[in-house]
N, C-alpha and C. Protein backbone atom coordinates (compact mmCIF):
# COMPACT_ATOMS: atom_id res chain seq x y z
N UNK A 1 -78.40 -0.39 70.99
CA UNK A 1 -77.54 -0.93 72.03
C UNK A 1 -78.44 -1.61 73.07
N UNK A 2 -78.04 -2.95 73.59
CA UNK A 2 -78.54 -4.10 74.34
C UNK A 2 -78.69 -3.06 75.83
N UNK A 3 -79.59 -3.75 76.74
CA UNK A 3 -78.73 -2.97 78.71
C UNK A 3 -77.99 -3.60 78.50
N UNK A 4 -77.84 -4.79 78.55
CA UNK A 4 -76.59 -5.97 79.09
C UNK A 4 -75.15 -4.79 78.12
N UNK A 5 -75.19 -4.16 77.35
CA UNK A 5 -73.74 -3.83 76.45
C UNK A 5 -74.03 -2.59 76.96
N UNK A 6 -75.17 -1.67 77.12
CA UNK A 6 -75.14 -0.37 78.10
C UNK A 6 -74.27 -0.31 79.75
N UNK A 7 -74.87 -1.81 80.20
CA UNK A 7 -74.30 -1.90 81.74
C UNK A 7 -72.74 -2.52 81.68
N UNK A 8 -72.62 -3.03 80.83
CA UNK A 8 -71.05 -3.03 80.85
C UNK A 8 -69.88 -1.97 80.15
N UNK A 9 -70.44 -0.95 79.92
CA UNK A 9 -69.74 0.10 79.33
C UNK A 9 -69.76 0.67 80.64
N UNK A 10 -70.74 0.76 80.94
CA UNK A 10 -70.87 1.73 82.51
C UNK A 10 -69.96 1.07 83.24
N UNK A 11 -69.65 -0.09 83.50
CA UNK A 11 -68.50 -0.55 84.62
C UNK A 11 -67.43 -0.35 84.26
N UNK A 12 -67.18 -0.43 82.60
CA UNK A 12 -65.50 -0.72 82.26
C UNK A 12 -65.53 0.98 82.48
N UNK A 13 -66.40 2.29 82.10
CA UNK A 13 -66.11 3.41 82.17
C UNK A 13 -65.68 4.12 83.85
N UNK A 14 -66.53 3.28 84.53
CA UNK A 14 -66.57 4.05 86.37
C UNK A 14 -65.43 2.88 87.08
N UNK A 15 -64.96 1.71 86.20
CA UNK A 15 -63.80 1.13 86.72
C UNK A 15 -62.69 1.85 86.28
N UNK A 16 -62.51 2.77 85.08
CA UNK A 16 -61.41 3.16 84.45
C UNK A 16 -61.42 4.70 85.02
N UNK A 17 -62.30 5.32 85.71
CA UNK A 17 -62.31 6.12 86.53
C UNK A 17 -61.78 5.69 87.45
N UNK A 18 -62.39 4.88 88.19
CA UNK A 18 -61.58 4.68 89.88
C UNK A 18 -60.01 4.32 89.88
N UNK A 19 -59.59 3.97 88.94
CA UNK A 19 -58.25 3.88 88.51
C UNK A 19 -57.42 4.61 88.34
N UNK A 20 -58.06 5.56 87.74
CA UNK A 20 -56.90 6.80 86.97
C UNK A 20 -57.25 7.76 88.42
N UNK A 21 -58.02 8.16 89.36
CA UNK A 21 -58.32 8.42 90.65
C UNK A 21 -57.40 7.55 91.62
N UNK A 22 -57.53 6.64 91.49
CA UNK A 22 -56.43 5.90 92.46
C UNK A 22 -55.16 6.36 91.92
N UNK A 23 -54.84 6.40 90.96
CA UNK A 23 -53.61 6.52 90.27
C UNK A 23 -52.82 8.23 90.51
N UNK A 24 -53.67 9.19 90.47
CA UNK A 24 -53.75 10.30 90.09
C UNK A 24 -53.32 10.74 92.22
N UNK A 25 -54.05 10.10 92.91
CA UNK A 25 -54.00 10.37 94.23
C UNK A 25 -52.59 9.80 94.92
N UNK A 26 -52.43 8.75 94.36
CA UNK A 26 -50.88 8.35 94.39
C UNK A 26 -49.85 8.98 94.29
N UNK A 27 -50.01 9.65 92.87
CA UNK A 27 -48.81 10.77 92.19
C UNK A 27 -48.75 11.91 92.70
N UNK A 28 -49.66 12.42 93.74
CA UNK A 28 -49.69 13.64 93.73
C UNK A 28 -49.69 13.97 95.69
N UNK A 29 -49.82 13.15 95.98
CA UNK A 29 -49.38 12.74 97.62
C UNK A 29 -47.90 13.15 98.03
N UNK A 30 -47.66 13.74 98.94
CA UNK A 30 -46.12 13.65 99.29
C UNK A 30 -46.01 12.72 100.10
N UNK A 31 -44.08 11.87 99.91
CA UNK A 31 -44.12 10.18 101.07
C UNK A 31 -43.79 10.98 102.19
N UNK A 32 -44.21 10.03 102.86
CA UNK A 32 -44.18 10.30 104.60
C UNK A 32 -43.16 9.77 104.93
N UNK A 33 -42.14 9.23 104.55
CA UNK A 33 -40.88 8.62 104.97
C UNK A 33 -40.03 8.40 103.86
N UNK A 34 -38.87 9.40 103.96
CA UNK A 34 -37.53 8.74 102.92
C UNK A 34 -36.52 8.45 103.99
N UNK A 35 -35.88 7.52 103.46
CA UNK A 35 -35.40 6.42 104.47
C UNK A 35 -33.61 6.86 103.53
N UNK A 36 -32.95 7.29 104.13
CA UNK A 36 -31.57 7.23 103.46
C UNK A 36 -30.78 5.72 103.60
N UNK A 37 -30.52 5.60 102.69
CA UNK A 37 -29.70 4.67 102.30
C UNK A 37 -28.44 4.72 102.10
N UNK A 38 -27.42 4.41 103.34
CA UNK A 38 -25.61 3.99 103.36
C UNK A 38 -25.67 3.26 101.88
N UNK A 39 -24.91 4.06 101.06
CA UNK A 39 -24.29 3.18 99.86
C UNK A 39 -22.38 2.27 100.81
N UNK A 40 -22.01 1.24 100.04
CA UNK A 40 -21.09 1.11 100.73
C UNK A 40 -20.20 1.68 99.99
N UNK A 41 -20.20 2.19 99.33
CA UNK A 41 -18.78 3.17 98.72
C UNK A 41 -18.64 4.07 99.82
N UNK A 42 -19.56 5.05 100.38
CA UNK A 42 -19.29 5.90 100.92
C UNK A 42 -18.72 5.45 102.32
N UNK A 43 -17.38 6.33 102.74
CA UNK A 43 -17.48 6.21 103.90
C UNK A 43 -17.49 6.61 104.93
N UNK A 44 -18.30 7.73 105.08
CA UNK A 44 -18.58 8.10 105.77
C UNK A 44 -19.87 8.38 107.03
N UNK A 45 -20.34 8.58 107.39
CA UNK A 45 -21.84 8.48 107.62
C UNK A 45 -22.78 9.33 107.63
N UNK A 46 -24.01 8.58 107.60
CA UNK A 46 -25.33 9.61 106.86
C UNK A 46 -26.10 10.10 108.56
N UNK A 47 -25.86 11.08 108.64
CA UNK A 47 -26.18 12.29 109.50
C UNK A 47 -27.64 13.30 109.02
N UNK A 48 -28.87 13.28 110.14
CA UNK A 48 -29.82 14.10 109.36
C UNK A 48 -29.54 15.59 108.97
N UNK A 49 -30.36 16.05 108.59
CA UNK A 49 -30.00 17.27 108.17
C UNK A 49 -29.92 18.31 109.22
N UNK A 50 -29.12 19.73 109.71
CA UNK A 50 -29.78 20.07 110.62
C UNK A 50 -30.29 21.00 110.24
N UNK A 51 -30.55 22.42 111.64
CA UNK A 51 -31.26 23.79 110.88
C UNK A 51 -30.80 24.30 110.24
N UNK A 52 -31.37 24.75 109.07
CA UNK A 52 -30.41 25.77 107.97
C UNK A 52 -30.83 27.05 108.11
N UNK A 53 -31.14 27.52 109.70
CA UNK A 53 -31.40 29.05 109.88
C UNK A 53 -30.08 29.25 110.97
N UNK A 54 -29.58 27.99 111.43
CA UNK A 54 -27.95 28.28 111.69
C UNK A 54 -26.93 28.62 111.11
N UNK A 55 -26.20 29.35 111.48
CA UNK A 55 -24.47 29.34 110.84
C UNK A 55 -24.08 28.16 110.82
N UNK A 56 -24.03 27.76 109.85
CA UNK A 56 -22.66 26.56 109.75
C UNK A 56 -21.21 26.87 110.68
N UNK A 57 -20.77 26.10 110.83
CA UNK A 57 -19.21 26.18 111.20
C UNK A 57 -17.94 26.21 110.31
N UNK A 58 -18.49 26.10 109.03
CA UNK A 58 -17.24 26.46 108.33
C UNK A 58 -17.97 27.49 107.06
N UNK A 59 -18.95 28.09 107.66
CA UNK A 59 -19.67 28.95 106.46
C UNK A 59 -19.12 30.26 106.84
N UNK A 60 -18.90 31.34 105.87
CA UNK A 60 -17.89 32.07 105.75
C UNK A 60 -18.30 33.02 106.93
């Protein structure tokens, strides 16, 4: 094996690393913003969530 075909194995190998690393850090991140989305069927409106260490008002 040539360097010149040694040093390009080494890039396509530590490029196909930084990839599946970029990739892998992506998937495994939680998003910092979900954004609700009004469908227009519904009609009513989208309200955040509140505490669920409250009683509800119509919980038994």
């Amino acid at each position: 094996m040539t360097r010149r075909k040694f040093i390009r194995k080494l890039i396509v190998a530590g490029s196909a690393i930084v990839a599946g690393a970029s990739w892998f850090i992506n998937k495994t991140t939680p998003r910092k913003f979900i954004r609700a989305v009004k469908f227009k069927k519904y009609p009513g409106l989208i309200r955040p969530m509140g505490d669920i260490s409250k009683q509800g008002k119509w919980s038994g």
